[in-house]
PDB file of N, CA and C in Angstrom:
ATOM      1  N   UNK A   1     105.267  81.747  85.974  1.00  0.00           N
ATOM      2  CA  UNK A   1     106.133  81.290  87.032  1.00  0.00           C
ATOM      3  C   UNK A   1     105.677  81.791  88.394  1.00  0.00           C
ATOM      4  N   UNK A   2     105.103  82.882  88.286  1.00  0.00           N
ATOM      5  CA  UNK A   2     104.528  83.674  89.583  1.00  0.00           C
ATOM      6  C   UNK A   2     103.606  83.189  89.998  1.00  0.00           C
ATOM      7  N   UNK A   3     102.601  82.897  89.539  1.00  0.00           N
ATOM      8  CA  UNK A   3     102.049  82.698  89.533  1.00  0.00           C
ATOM      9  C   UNK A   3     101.483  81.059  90.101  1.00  0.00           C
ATOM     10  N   UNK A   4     102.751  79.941  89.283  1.00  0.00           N
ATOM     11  CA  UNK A   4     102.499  78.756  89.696  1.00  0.00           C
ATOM     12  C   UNK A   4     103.308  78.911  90.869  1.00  0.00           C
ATOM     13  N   UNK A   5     104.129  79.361  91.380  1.00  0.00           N
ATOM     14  CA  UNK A   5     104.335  79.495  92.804  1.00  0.00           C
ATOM     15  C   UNK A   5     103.841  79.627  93.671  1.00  0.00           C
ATOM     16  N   UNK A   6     102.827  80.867  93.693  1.00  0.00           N
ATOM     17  CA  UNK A   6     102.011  81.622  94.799  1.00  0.00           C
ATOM     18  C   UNK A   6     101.314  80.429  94.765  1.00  0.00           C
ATOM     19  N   UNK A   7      99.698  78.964  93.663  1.00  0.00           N
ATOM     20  CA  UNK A   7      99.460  78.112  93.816  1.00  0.00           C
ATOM     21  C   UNK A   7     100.142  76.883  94.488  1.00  0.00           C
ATOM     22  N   UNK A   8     101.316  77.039  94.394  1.00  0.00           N
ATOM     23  CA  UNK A   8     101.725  75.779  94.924  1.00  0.00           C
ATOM     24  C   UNK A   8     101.980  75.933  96.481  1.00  0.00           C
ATOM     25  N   UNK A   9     102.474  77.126  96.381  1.00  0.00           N
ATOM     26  CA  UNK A   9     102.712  77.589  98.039  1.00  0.00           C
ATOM     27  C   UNK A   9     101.213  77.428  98.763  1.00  0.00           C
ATOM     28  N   UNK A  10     100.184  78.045  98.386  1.00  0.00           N
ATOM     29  CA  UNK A  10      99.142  77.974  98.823  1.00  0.00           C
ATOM     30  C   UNK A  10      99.100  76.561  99.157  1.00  0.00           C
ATOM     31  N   UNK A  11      99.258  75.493  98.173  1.00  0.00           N
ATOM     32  CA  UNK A  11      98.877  74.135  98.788  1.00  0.00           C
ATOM     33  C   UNK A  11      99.525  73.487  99.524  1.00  0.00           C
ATOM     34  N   UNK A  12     100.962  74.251  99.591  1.00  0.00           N
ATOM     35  CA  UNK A  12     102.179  73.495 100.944  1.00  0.00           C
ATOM     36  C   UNK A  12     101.640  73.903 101.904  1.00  0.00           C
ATOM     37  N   UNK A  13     100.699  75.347 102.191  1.00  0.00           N
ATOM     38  CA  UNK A  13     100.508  75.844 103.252  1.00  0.00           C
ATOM     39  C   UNK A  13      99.347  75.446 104.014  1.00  0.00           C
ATOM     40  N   UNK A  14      98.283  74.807 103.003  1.00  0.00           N
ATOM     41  CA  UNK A  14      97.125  74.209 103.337  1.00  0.00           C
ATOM     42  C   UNK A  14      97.680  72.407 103.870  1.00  0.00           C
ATOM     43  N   UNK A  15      98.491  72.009 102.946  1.00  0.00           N
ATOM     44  CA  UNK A  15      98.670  70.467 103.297  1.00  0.00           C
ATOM     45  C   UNK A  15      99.565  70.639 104.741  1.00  0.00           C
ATOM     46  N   UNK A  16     100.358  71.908 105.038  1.00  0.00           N
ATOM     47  CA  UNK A  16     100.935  71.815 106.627  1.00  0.00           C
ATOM     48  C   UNK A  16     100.273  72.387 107.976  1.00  0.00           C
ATOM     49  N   UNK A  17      99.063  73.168 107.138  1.00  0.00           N
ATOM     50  CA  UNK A  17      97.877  73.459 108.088  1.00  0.00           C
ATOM     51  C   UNK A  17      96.994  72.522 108.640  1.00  0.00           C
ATOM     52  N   UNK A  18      96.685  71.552 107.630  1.00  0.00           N
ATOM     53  CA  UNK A  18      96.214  70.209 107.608  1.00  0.00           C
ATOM     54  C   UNK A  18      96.757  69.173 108.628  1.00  0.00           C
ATOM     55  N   UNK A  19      98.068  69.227 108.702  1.00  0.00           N
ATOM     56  CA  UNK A  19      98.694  67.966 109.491  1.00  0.00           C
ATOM     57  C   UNK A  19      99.293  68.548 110.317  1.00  0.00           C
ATOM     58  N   UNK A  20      99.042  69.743 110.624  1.00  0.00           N
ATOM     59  CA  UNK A  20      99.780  70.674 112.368  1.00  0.00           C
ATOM     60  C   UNK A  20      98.418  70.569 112.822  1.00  0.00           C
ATOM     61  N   UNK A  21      97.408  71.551 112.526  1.00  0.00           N
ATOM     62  CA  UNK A  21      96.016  72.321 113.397  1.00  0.00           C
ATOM     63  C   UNK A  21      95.303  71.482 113.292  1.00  0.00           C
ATOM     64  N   UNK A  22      94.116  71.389 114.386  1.00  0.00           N
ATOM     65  CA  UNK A  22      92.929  70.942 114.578  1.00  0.00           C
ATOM     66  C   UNK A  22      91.839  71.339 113.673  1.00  0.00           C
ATOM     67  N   UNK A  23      90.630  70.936 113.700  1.00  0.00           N
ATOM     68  CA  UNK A  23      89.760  71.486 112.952  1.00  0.00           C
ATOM     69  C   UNK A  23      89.420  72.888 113.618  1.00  0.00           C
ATOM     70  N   UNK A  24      89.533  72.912 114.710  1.00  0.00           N
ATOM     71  CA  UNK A  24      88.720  73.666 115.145  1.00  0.00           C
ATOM     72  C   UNK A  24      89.587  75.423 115.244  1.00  0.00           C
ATOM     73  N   UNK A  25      90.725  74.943 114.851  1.00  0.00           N
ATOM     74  CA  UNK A  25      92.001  75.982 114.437  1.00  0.00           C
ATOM     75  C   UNK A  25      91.659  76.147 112.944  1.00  0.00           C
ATOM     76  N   UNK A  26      91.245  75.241 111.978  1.00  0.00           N
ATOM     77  CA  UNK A  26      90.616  75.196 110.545  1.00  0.00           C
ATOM     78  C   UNK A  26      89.597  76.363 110.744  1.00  0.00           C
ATOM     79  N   UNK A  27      88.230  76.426 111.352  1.00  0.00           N
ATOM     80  CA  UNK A  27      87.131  76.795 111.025  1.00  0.00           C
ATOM     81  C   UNK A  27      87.509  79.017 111.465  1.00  0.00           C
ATOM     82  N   UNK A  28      88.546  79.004 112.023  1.00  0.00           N
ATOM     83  CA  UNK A  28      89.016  80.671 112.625  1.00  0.00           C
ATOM     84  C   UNK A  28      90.003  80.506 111.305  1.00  0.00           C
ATOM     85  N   UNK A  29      90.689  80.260 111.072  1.00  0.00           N
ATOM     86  CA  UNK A  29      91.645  80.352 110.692  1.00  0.00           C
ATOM     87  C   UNK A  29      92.083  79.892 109.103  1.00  0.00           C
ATOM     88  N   UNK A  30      91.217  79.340 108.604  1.00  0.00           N
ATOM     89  CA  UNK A  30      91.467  78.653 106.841  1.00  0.00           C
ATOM     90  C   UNK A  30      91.890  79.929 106.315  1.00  0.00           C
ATOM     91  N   UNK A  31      91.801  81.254 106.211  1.00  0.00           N
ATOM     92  CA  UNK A  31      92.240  82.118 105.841  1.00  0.00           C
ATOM     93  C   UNK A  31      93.726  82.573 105.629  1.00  0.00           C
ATOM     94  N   UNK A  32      94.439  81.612 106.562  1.00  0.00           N
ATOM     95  CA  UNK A  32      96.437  81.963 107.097  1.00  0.00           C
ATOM     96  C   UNK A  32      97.163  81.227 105.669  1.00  0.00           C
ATOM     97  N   UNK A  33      96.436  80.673 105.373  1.00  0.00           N
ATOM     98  CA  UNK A  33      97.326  79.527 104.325  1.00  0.00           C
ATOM     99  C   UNK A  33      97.167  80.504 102.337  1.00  0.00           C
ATOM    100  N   UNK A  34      95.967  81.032 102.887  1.00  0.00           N
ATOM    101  CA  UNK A  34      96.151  81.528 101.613  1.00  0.00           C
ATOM    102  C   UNK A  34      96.653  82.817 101.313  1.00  0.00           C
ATOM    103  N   UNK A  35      96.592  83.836 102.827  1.00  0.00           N
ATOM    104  CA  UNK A  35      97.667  84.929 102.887  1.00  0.00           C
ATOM    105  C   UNK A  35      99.150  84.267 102.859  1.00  0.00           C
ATOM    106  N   UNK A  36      99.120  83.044 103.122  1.00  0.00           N
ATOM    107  CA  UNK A  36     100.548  82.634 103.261  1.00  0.00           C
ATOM    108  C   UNK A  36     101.340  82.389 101.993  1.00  0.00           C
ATOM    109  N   UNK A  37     100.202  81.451 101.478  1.00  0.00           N
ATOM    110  CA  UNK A  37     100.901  81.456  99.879  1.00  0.00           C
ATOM    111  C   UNK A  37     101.202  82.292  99.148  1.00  0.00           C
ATOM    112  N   UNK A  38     100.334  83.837  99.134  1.00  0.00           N
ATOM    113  CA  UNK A  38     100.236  84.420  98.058  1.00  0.00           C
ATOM    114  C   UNK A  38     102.047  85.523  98.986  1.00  0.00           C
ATOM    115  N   UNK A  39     102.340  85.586 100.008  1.00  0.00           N
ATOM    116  CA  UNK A  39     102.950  85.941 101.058  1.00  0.00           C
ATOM    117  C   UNK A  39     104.679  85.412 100.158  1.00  0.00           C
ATOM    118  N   UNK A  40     104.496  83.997 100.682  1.00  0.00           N
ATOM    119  CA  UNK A  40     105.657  83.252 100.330  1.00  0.00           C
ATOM    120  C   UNK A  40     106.141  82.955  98.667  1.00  0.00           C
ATOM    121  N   UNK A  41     104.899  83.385  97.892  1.00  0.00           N
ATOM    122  CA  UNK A  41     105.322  82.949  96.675  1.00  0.00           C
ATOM    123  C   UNK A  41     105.848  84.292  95.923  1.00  0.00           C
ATOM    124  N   UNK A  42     105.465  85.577  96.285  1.00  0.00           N
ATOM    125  CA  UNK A  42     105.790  86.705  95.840  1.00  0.00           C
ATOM    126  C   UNK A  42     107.374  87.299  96.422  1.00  0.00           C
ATOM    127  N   UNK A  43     107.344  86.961  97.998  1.00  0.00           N
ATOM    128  CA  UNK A  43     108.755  87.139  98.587  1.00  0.00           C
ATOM    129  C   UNK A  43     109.718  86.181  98.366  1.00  0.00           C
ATOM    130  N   UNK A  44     109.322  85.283  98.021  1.00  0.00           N
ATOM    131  CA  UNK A  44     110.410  83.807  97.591  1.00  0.00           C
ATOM    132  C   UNK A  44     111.200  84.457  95.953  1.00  0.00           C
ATOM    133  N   UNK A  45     110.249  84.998  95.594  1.00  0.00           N
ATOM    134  CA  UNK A  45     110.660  85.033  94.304  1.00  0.00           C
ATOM    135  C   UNK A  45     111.086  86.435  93.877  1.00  0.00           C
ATOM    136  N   UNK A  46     110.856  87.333  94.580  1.00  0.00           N
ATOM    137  CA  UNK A  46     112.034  88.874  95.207  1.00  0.00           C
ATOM    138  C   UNK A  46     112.948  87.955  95.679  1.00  0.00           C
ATOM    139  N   UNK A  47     113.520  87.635  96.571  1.00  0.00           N
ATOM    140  CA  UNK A  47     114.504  87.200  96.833  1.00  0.00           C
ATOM    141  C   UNK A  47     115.068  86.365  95.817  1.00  0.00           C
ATOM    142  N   UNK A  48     114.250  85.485  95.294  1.00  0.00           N
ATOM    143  CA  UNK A  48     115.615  84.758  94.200  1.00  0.00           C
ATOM    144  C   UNK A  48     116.171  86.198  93.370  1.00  0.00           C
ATOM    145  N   UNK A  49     115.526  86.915  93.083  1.00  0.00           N
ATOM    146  CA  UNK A  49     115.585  88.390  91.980  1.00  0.00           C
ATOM    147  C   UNK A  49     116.888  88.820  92.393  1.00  0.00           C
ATOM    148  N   UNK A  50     116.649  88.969  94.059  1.00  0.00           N
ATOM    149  CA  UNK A  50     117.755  89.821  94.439  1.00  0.00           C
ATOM    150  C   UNK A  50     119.128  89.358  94.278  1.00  0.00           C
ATOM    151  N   UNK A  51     118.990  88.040  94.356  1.00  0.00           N
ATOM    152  CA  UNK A  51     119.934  87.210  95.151  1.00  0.00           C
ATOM    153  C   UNK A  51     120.692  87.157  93.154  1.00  0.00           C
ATOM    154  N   UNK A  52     119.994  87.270  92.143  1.00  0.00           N
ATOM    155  CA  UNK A  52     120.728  87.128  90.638  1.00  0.00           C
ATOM    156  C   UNK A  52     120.838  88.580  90.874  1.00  0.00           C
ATOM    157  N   UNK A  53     120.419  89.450  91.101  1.00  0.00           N
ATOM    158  CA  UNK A  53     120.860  91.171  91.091  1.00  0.00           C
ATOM    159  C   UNK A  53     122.452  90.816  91.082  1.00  0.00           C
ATOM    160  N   UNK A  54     122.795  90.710  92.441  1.00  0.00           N
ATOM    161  CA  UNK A  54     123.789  90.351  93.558  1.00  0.00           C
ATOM    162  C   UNK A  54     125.142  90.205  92.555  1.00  0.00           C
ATOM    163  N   UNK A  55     124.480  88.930  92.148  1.00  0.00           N
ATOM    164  CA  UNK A  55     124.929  88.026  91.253  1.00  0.00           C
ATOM    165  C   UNK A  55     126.150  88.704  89.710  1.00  0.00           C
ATOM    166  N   UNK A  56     124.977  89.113  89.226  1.00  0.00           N
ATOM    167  CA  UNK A  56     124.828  90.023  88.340  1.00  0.00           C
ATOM    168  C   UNK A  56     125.839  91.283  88.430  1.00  0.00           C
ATOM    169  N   UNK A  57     125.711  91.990  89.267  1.00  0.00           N
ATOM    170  CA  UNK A  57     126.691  93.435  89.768  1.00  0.00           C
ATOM    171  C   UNK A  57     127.975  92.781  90.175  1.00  0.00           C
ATOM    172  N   UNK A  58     128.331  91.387  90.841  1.00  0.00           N
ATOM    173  CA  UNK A  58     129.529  91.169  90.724  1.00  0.00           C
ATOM    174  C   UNK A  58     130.186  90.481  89.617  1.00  0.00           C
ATOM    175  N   UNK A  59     129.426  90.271  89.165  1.00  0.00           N
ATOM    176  CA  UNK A  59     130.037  89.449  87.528  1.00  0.00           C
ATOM    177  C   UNK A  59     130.197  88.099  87.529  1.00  0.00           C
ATOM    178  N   UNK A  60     129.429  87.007  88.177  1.00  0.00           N
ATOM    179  CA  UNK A  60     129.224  86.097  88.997  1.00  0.00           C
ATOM    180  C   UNK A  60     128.720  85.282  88.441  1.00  0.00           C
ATOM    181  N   UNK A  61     128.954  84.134  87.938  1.00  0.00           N
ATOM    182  CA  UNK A  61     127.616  83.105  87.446  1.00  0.00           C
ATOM    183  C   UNK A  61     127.311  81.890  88.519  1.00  0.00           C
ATOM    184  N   UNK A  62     128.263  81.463  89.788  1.00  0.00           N
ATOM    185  CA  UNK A  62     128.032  80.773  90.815  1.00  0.00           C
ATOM    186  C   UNK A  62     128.457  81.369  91.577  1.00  0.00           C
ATOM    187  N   UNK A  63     127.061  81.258  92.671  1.00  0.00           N
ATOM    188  CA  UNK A  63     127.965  82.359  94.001  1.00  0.00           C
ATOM    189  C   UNK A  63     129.048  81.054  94.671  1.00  0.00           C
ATOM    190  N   UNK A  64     128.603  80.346  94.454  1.00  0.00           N
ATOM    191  CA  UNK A  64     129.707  78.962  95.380  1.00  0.00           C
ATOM    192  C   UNK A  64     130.647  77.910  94.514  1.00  0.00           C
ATOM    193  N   UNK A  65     130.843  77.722  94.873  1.00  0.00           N
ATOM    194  CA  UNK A  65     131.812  75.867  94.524  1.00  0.00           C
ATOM    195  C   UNK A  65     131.439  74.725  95.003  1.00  0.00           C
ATOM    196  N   UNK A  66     130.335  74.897  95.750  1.00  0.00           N
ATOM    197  CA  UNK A  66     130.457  73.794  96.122  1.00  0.00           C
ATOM    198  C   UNK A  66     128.907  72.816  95.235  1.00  0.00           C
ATOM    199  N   UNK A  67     128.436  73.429  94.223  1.00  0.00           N
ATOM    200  CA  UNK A  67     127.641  73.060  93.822  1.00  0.00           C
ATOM    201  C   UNK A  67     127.480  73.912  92.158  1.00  0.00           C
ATOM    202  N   UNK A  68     128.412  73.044  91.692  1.00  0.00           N
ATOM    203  CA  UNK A  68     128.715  73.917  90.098  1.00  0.00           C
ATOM    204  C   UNK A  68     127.992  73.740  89.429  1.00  0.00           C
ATOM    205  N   UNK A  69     127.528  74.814  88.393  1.00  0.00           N
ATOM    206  CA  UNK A  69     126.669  74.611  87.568  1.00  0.00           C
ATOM    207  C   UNK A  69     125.221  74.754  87.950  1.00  0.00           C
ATOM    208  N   UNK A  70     124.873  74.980  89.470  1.00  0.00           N
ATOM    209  CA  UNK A  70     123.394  75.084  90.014  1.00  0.00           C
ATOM    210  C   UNK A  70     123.356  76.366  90.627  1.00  0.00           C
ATOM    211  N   UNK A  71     124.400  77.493  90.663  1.00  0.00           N
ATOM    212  CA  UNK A  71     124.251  78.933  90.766  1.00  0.00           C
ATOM    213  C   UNK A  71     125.274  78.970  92.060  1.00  0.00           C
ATOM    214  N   UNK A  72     125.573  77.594  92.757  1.00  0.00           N
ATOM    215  CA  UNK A  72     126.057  77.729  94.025  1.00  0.00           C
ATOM    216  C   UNK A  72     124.759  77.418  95.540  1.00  0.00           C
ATOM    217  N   UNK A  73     125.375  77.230  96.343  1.00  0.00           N
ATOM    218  CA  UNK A  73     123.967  76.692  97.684  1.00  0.00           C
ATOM    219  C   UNK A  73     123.478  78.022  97.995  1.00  0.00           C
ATOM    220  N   UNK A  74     123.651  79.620  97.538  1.00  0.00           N
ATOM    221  CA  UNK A  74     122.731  80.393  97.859  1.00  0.00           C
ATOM    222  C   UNK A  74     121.778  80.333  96.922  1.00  0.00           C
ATOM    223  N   UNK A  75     121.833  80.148  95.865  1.00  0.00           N
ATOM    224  CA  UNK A  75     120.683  79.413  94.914  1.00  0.00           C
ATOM    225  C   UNK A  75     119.524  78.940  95.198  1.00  0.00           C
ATOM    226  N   UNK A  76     120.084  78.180  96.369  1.00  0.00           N
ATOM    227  CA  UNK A  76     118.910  76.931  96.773  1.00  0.00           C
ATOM    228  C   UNK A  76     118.465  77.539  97.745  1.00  0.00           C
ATOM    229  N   UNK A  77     118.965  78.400  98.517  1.00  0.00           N
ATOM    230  CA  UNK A  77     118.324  79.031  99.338  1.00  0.00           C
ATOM    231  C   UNK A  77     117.867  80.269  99.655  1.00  0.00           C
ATOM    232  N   UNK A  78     118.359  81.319  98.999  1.00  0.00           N
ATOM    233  CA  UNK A  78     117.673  82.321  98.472  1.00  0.00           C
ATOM    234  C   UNK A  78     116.252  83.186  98.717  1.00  0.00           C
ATOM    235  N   UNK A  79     115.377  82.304  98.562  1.00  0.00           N
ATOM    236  CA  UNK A  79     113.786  82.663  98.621  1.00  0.00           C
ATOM    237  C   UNK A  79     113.594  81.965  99.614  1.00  0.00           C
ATOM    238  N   UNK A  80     113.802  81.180 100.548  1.00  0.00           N
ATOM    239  CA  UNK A  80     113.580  80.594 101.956  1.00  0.00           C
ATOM    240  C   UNK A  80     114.361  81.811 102.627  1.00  0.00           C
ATOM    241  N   UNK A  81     115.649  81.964 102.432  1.00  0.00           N
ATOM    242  CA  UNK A  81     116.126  82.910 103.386  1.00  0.00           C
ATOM    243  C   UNK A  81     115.370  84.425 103.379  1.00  0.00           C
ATOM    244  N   UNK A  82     114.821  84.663 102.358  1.00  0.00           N
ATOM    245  CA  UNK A  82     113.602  86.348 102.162  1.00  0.00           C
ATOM    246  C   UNK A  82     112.256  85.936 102.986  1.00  0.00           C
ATOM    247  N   UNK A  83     111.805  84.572 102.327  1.00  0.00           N
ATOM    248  CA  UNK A  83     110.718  84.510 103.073  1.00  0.00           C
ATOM    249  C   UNK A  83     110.087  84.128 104.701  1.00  0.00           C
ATOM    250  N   UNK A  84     111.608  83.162 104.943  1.00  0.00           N
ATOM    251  CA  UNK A  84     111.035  82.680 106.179  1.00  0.00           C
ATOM    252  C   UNK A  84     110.989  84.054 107.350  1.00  0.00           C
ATOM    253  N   UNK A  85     111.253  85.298 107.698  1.00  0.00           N
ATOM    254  CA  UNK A  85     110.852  86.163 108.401  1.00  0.00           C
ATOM    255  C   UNK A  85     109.062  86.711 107.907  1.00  0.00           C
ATOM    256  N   UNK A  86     109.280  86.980 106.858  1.00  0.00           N
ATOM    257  CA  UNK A  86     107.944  87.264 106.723  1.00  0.00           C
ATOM    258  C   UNK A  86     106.785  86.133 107.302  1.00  0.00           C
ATOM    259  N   UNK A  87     106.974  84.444 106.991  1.00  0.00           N
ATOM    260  CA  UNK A  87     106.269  83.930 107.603  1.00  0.00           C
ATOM    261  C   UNK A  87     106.092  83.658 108.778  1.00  0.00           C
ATOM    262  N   UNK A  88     106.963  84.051 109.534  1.00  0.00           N
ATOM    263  CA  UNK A  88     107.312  83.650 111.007  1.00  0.00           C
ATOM    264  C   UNK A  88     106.289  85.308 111.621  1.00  0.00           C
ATOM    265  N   UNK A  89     106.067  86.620 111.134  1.00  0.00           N
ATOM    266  CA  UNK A  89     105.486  87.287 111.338  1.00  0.00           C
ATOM    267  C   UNK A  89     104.167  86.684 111.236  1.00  0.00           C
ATOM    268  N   UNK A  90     103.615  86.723 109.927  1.00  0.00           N
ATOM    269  CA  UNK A  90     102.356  86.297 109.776  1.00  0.00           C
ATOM    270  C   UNK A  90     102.295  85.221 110.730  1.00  0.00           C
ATOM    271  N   UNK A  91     103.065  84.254 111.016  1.00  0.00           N
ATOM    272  CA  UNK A  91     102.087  83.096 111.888  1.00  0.00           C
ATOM    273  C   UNK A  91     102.124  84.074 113.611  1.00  0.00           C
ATOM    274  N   UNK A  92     102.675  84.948 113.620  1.00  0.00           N
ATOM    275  CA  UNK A  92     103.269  85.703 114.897  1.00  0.00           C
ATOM    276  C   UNK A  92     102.006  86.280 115.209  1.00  0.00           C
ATOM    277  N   UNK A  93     101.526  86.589 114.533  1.00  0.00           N
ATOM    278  CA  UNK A  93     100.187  88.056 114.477  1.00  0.00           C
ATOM    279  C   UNK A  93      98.682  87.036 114.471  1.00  0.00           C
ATOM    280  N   UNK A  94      98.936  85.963 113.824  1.00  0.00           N
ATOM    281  CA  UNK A  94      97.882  85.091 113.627  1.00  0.00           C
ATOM    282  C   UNK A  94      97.761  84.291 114.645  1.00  0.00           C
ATOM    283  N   UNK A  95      98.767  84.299 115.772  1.00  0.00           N
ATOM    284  CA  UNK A  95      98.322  83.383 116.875  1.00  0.00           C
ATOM    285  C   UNK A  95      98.653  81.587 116.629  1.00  0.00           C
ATOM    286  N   UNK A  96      99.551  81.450 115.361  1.00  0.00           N
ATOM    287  CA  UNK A  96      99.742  80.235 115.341  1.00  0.00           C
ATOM    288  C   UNK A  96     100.956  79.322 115.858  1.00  0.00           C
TER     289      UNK A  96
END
């Protein structure tokens, strides 16, 4: 599971590197997408961890109502809400 994450992230990060940057942002820079993936797929998935910890210590099987049976909408968002600071650094430091 870790694993196919960190890959897939890698290729969201290459296919949005692709259709934002220039080449010439490509030839410095092909390196951001694959710190990014391996970045977003490891913190995406601490955060889902945390977010069932959470879960878990309150005795909880949906944090919401408004989406039963799918954990609740922190579910869905979870590992976007852990990761998107970390990526907003990395693109911060990288000049992108």
């Amino acid at each position: 599971g870790l694993a196919g994450s960190v890959v897939f992230a890698m290729v969201g990060a290459f296919a949005v590197m692709f259709c934002t940057y220039t080449p010439q942002v490509w030839a410095t820079r092909w390196w951001v997408p694959i710190i990014m993936g391996i970045l977003v797929g490891v913190v995406g998935t601490f955060g889902d961890l945390c977010a069932s910890m959470i879960k878990r210590d309150l005795g909880l099987k949906d944090m919401g109502h408004l989406l039963k049976g799918h954990g609740g909408v922190m579910d869905r968002v979870d590992s976007i809400l852990m990761a998107a600071p970390f990526t907003c650094i990395l693109l911060w430091f990288t000049g992108m």
